[in-house]
Protein backbone atom coordinates (compact mmCIF):
# COMPACT_ATOMS: atom_id res chain seq x y z
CA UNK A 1 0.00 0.00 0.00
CA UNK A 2 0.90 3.47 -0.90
CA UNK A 3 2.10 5.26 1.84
CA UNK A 4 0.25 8.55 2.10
CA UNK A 5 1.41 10.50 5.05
CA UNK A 6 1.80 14.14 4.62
CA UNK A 7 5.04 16.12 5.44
CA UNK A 8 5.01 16.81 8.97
CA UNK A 9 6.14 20.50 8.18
CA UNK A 10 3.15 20.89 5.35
CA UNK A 11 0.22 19.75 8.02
CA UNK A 12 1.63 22.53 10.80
CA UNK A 13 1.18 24.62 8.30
CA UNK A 14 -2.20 23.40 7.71
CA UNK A 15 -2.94 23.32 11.30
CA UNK A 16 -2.61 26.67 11.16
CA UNK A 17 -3.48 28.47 8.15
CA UNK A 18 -6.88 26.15 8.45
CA UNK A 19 -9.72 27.81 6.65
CA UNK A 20 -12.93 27.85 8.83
CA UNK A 21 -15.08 26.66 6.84
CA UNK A 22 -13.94 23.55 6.62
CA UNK A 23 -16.39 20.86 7.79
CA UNK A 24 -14.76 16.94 8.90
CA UNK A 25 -17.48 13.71 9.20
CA UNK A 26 -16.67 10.52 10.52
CA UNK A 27 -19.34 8.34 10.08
CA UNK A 28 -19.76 4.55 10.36
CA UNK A 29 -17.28 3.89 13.02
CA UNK A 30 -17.88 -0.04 14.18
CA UNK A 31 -17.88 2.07 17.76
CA UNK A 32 -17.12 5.58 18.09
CA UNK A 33 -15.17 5.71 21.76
CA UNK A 34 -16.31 9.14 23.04
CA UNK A 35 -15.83 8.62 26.87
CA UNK A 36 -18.31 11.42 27.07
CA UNK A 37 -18.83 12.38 30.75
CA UNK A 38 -17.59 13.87 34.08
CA UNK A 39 -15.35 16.98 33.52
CA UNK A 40 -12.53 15.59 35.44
CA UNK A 41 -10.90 12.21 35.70
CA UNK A 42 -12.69 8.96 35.56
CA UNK A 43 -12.30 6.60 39.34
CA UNK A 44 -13.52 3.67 40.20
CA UNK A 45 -16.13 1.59 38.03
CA UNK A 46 -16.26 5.28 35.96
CA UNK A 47 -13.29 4.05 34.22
CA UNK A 48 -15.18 0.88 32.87
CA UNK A 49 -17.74 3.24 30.93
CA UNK A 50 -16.13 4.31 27.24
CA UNK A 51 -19.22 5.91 26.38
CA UNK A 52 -19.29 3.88 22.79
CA UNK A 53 -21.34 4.77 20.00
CA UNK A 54 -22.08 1.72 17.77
CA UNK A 55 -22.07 2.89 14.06
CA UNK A 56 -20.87 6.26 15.67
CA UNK A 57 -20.45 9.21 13.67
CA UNK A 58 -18.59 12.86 14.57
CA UNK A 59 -18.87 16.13 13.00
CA UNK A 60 -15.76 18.27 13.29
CA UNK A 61 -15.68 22.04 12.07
CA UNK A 62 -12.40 24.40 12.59
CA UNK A 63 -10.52 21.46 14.42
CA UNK A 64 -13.39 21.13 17.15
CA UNK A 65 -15.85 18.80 17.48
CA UNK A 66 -19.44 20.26 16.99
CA UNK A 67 -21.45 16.62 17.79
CA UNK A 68 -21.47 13.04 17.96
CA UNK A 69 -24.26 10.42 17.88
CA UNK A 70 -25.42 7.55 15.60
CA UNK A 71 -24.34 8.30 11.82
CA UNK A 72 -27.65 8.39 10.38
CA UNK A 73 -27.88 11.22 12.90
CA UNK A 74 -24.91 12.89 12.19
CA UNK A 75 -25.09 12.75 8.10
CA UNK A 76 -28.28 14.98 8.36
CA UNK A 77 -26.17 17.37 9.97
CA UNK A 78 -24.10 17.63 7.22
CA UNK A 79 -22.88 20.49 4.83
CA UNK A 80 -22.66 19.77 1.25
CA UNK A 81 -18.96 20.71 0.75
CA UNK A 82 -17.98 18.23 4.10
CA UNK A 83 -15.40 16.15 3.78
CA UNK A 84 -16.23 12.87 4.74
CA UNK A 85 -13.89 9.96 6.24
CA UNK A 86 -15.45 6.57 5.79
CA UNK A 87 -14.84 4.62 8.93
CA UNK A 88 -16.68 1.26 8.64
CA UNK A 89 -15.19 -1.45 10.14
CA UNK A 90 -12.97 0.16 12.15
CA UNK A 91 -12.73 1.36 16.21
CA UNK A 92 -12.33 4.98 16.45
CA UNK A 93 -10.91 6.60 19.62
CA UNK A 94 -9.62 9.77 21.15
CA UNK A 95 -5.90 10.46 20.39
CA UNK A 96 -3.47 8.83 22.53
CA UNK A 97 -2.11 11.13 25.72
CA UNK A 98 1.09 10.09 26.80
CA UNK A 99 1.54 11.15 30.24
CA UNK A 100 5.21 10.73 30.91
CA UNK A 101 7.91 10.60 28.21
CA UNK A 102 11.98 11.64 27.83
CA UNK A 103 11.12 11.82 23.56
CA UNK A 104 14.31 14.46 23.50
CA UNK A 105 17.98 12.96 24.27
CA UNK A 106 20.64 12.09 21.80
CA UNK A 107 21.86 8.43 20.67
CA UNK A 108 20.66 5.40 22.18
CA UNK A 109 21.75 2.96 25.31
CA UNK A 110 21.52 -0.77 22.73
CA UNK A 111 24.87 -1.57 24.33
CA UNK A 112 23.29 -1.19 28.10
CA UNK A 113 20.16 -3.34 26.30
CA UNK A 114 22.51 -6.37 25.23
CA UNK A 115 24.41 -6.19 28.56
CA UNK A 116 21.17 -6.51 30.14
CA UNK A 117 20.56 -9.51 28.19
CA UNK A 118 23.33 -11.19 29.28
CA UNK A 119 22.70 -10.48 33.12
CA UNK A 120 23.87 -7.31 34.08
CA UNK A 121 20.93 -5.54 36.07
CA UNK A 122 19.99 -1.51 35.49
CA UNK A 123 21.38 -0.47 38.75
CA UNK A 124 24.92 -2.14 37.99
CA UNK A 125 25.26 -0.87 34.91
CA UNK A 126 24.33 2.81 36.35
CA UNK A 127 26.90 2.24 39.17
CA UNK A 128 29.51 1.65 36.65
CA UNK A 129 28.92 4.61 35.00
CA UNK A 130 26.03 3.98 32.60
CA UNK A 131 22.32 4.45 32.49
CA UNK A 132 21.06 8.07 32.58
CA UNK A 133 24.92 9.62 32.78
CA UNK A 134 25.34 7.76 29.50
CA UNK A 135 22.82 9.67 27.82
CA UNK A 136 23.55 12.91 29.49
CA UNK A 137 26.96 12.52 27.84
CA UNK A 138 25.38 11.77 24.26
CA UNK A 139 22.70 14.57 24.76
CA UNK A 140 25.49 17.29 25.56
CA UNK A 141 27.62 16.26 22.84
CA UNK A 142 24.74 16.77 20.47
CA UNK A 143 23.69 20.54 19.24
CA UNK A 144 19.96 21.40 19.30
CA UNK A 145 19.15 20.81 15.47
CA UNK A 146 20.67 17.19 16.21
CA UNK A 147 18.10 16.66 19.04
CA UNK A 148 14.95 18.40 16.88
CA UNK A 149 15.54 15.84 14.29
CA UNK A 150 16.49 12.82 16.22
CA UNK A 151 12.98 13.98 17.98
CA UNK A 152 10.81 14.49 14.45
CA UNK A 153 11.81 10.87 14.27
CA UNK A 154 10.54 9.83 17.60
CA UNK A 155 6.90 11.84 16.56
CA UNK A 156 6.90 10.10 13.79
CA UNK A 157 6.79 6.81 16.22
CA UNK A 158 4.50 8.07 18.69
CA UNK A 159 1.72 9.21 15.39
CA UNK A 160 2.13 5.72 13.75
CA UNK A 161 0.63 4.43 17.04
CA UNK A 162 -2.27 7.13 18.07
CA UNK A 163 -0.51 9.46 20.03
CA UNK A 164 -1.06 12.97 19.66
CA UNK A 165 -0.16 14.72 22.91
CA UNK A 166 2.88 14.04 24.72
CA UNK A 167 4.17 15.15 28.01
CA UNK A 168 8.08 15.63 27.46
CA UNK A 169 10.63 15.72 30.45
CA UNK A 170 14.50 17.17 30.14
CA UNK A 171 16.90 15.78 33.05
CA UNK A 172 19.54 14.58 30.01
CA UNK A 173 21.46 17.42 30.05
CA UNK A 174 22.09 18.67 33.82
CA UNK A 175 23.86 21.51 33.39
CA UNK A 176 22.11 24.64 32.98
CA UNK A 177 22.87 25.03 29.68
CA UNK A 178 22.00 21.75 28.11
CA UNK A 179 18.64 21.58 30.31
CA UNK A 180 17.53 24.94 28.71
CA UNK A 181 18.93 23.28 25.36
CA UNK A 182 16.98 20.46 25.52
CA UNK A 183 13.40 22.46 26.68
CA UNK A 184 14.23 24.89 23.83
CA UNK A 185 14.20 21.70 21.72
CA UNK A 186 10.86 21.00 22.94
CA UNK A 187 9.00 24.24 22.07
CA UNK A 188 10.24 23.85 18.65
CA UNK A 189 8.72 20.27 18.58
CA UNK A 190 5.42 22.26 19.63
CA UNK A 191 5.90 24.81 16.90
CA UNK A 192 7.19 22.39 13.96
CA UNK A 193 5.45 19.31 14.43
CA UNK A 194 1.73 18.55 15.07
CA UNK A 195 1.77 16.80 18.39
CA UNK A 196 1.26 18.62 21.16
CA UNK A 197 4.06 18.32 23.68
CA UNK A 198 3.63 19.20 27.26
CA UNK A 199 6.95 20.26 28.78
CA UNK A 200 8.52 19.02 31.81
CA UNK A 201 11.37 20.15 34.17
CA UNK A 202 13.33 17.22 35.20
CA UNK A 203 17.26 18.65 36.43
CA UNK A 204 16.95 16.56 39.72
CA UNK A 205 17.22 13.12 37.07
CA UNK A 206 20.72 12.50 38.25
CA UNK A 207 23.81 13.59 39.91
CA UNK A 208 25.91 14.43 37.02
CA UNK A 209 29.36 12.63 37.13
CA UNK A 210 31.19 16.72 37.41
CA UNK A 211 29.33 16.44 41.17
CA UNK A 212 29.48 12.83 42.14
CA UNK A 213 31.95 14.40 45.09
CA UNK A 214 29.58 17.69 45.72
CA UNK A 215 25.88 16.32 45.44
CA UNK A 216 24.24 19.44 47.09
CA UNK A 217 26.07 21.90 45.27
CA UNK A 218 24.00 20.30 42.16
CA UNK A 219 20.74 20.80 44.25
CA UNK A 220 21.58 24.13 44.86
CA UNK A 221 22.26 24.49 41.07
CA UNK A 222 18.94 23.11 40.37
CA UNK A 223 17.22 25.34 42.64
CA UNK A 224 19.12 28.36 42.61
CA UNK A 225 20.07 28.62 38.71
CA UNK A 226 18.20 26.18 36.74
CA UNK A 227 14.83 27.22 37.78
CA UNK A 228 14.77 30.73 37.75
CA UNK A 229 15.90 30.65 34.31
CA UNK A 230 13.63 28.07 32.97
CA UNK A 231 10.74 30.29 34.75
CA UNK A 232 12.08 33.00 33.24
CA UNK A 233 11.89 31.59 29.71
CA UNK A 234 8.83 29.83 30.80
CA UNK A 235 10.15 26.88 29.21
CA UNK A 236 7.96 24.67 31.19
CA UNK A 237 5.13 24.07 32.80
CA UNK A 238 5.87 20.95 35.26
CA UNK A 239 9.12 19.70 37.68
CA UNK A 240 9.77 16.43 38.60
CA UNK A 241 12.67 14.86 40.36
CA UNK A 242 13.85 11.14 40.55
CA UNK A 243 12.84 10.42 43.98
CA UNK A 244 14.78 7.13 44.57
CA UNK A 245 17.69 5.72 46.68
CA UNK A 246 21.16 7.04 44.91
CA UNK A 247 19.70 9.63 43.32
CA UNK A 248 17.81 12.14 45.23
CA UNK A 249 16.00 11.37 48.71
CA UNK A 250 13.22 12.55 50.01
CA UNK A 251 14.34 16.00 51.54
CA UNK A 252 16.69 17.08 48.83
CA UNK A 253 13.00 16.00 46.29
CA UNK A 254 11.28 18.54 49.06
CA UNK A 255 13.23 21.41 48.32
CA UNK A 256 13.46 21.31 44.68
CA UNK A 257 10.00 20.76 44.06
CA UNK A 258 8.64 23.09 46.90
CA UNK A 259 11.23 25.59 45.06
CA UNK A 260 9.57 24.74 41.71
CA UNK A 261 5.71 25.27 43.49
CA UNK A 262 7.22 28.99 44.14
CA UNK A 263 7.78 29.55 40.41
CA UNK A 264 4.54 28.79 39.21
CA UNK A 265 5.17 25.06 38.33
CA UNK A 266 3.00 22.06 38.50
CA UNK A 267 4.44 19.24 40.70
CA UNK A 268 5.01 15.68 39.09
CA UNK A 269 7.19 12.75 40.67
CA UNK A 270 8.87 10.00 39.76
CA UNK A 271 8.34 7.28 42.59
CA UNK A 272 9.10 4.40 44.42
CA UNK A 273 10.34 2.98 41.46
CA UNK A 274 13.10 0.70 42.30
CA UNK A 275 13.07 0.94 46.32
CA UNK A 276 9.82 1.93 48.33
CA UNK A 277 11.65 4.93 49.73
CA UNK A 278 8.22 6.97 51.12
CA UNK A 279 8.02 8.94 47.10
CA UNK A 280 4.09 8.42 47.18
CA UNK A 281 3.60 9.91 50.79
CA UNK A 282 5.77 12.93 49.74
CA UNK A 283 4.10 13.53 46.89
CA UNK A 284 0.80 13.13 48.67
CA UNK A 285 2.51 15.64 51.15
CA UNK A 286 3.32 18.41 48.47
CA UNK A 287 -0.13 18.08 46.40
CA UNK A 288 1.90 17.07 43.59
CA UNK A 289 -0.51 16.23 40.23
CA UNK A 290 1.20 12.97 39.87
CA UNK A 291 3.47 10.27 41.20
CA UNK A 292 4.51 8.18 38.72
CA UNK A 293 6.48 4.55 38.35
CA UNK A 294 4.76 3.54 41.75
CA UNK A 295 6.37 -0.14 41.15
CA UNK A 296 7.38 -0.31 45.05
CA UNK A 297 4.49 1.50 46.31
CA UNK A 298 2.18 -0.60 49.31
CA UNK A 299 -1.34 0.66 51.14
CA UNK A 300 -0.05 3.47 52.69
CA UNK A 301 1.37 5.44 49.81
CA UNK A 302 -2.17 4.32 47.83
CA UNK A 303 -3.73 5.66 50.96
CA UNK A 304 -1.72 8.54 51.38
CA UNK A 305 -2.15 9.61 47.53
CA UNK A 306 -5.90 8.72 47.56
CA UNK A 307 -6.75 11.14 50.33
CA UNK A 308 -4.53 14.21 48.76
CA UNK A 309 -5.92 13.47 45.16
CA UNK A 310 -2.65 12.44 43.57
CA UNK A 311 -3.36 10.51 39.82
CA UNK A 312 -0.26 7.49 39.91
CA UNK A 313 0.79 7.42 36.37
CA UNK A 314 2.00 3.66 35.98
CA UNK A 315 4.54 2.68 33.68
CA UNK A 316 4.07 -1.16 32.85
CA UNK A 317 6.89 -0.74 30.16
CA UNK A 318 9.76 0.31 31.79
CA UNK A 319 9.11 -2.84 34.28
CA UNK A 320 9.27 -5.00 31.23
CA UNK A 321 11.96 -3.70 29.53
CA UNK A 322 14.30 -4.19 32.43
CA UNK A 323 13.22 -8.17 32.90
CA UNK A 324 11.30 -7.10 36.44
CA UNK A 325 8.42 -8.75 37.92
CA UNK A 326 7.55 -6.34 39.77
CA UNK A 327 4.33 -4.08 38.24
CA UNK A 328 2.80 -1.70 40.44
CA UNK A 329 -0.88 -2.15 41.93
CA UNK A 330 -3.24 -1.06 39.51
CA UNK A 331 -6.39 -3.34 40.95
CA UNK A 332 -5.76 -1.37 44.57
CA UNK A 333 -5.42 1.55 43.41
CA UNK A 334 -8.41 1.64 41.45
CA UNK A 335 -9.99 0.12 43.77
CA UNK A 336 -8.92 3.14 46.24
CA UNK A 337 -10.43 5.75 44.35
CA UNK A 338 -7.51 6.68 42.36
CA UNK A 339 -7.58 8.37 38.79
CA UNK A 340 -4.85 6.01 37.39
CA UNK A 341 -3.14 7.07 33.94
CA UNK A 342 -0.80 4.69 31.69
CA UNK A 343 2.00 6.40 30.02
CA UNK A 344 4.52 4.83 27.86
CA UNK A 345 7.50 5.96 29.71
CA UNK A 346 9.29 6.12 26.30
CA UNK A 347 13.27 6.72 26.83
CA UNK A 348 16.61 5.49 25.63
CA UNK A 349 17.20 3.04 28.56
CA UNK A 350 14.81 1.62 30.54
CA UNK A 351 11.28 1.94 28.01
CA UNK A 352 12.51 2.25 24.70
CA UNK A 353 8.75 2.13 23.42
CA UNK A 354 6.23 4.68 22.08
CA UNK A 355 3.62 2.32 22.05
CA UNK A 356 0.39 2.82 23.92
CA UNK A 357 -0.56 -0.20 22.15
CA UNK A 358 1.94 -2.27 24.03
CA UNK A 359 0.84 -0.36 27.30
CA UNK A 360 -2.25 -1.14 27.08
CA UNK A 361 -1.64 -4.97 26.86
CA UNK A 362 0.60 -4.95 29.67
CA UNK A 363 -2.04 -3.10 31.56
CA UNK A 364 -4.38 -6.11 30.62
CA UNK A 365 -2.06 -9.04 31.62
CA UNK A 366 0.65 -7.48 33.95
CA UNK A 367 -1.58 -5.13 36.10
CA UNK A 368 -4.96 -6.97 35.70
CA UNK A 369 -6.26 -3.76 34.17
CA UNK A 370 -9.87 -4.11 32.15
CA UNK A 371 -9.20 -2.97 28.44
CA UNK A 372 -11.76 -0.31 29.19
CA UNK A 373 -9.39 1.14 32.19
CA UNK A 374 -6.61 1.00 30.30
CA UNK A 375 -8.63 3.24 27.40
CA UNK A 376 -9.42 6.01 30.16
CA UNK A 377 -6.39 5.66 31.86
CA UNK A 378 -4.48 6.48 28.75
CA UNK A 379 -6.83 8.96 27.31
CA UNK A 380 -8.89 11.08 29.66
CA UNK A 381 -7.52 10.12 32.49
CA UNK A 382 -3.83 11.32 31.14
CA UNK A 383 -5.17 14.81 29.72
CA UNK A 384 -6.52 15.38 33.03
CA UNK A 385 -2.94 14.96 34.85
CA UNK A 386 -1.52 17.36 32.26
CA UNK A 387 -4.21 19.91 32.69
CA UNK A 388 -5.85 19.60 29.56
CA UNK A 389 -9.11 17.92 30.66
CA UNK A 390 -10.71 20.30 29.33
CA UNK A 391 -9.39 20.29 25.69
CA UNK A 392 -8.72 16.71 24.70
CA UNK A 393 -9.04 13.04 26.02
CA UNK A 394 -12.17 12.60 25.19
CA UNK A 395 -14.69 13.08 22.18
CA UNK A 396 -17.30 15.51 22.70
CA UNK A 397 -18.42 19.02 22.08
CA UNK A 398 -16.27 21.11 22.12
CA UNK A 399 -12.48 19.89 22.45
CA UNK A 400 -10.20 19.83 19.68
CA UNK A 401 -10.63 16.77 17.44
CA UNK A 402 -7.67 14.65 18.01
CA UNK A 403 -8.58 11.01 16.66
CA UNK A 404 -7.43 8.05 15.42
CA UNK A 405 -9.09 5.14 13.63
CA UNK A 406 -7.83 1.31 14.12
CA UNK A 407 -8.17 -1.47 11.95
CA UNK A 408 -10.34 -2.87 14.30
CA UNK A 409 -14.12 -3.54 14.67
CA UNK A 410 -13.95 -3.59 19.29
CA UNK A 411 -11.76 -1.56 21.04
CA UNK A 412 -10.17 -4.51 23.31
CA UNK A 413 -8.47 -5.82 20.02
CA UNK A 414 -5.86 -2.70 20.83
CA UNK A 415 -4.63 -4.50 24.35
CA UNK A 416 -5.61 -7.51 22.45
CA UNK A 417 -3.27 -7.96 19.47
CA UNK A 418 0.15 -6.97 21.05
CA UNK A 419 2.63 -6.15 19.39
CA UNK A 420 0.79 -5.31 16.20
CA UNK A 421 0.25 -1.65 15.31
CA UNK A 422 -3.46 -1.60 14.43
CA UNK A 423 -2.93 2.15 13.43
CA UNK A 424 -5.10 3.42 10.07
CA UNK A 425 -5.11 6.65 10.73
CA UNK A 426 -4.48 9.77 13.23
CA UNK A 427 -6.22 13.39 12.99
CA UNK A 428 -5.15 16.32 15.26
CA UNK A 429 -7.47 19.08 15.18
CA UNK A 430 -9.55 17.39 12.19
CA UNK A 431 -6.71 17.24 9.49
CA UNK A 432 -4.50 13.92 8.93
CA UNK A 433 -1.61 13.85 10.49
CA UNK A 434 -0.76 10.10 9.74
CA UNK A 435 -1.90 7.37 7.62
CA UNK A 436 -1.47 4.11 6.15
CA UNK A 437 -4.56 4.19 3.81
CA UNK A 438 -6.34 7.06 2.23
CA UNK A 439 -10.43 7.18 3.52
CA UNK A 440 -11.24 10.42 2.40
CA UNK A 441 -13.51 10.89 -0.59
């Protein structure tokens, strides 16, 4: 088959020279997943209800949708001059929101991979030198075009499987100048690309090797230098630290974020990931939007997070891309109340995948997840972590019309068929962004 994708350059200029109009129908879906509902993130047996609409149809005008209902419906709602995308047969669903990605760094870690295939564990090969210092090495060495286009590449991944807003973290440069590099890299992604990328302060990733011998004068860095600067520039709009044993505890993760709360920033963690070091009861402590990893995590952190209203963003990848067992409690912490999000965790070293696909199948048989969960969790549930509740995640009146279509007839095919990219097509704000068939006519 032909393939038919459009320059990634010619549809931001679409996006935004976009005459108004312009009228989009979607009609026939085998179900047309709307998760129409609450304003604010699905809990509990909410997350079960996808709000399908069998033989669905959408009408999209200026890159919002205007309504959605059965297609009979919907085509006597239509204009004469709409365009119309025939999607019978096929499962369509809100774009993919990625809740926690590294999609900017420079090379790769497929030496660390093979070494891990032959025994060494993630923590040895960090100790020795490896892991995140080996990328901040590769990611300094690189100048910004280098990381823009090593990162069109990785948009190009995250489109071909449904994604179409991503949440993007720095933390491989540490150094003032190569963090600002690398969130400078990421408003250009946002301006020259048609994903929408959420940035993310992450400095407090690692001790970089020039202050293995001087850890706090790095924290001071980060807090006195770093984030002033990035405020200044308001290159972004979250922090996060690595909240782990060996990297940084739970006082030094106090300061920096309750430095970051000063400057305006949202508060996002990364969390008892390899250790159960108390990262969910901090961030339950701070208010922080989200703790995420959570592998380590037991009933009081899910306790602790559930009363302060923390979403866990869980990251089934990364555990199975470093050969662990160890997955973090979904079932409980549904089960407690909690907004749950999935998030590819997508990164050189320890989740080399921008697959939501693959998530959401690990969801199903790792975590014990329903399919529908996993669906909210990675849609509605995600845009509400990043703040964007309001604009995308779901399918309804009135947020932009980021969609994709699956060559699928029921939505649990997607957690179903792993390792299979069931991908047809991907809209963002109405206009193809990414396809492997033409369905216009």
């Amino acid at each position: 088959m032909p393939n038919r994708n459009p320059s990634l350059g010619r549809v931001v200029r679409s996006l935004k020279a976009r005459s108004v109009k312009e009228t989009l129908a979607v009609l026939h879906a085998s179900q047309l997943v709307t998760l129409a509902g609450p304003s604010r993130a699905r809990v509990g047996v909410e997350m079960r209800d996808l709000a399908i609409i069998p033989d669905g149809g959408m009408l999209v005008r200026e890159g919002v949708v205007v309504a959605t209902g059965p297609s009979d419906v919907i085509e006597r709602q239509l204009p004469g001059d709409a365009k119309v995308v025939d999607a019978t047969g096929r499962v369509v669903l809100p774009g993919f929101v990625d809740a926690h990605a590294h999609p900017v760094f420079g090379g790769n870690r497929v030496d660390e991979f093979e070494m891990r295939a032959r025994g060494a564990t993630y923590e040895e090969i960090a100790a020795g030198g490896g892991g995140i210092r080996s990328t901040v090495r590769q990611t300094r060495a690189a100048t910004e075009e280098q990381l823009v286009a090593q990162a069109k590449k990785h948009v190009e991944w995250f489109l071909r499987g449904g994604t179409t807003t991503i949440e993007a973290k720095s933390g491989y440069g540490l150094s003032v100048e190569d963090e600002i590099k690398m969130l400078r890299v990421v408003r250009r992604l946002n301006d020259e690309t048609p994903v929408e990328f959420v940035p993310t302060f992450l400095g407090a990733h690692a001790i970089p090797e020039e202050f293995q011998s001087a850890p706090d004068r790095y924290v001071s860095l980060v807090i006195e230098e770093m984030l002033p600067k990035i405020a200044e520039e308001r290159l972004a709009e979250f922090c996060d630290v690595f909240c782990e044993r060996g990297y940084f505890d739970l006082e030094t993760s106090r300061q920096i974020l309750s430095a970051a709360r000063r400057k305006g920033m949202g508060i996002r963690m990364h969390a008892d990931q390899l250790t159960n070091g108390g990262g969910a009861e901090l961030a339950a402590e701070l208010g922080a939007v989200t703790a995420d990893h959570l592998e380590q995590t037991e009933a009081p952190g899910i306790a602790a997070m559930t009363k302060a209203g923390v979403q866990p963003v869980l990251l089934p990848g990364s555990v199975y891309a470093l050969g662990k067992t160890r997955y973090p409690r979904a079932r409980e912490m549904i089960e407690a109340g909690l907004a749950v999000v999935l998030a590819t965790d997508f990164n050189p070293g320890s989740s080399p995948t921008p697959s939501m696909q693959m998530v959401l199948s690990l969801a199903a048989t790792q975590m014990k997840m329903t399919p529908a969960e996993g669906i909210t969790a990675a849609t509605i549930n995600a845009a509400c972590s990043l703040k964007r509740g309001d604009k995308i995640g779901s399918l309804e009146a009135g947020k932009l019309a980021n969609f994709a279509l699956f060559d699928c007839a029921d939505y649990r095919e997607l957690a179903y068929w792993f390792g299979l990219a069931q991908t047809h097509s991907v809209y963002v704000r109405g206009e193809r962004v990414f396809a492997f068939g033409d369905l216009s006519r």
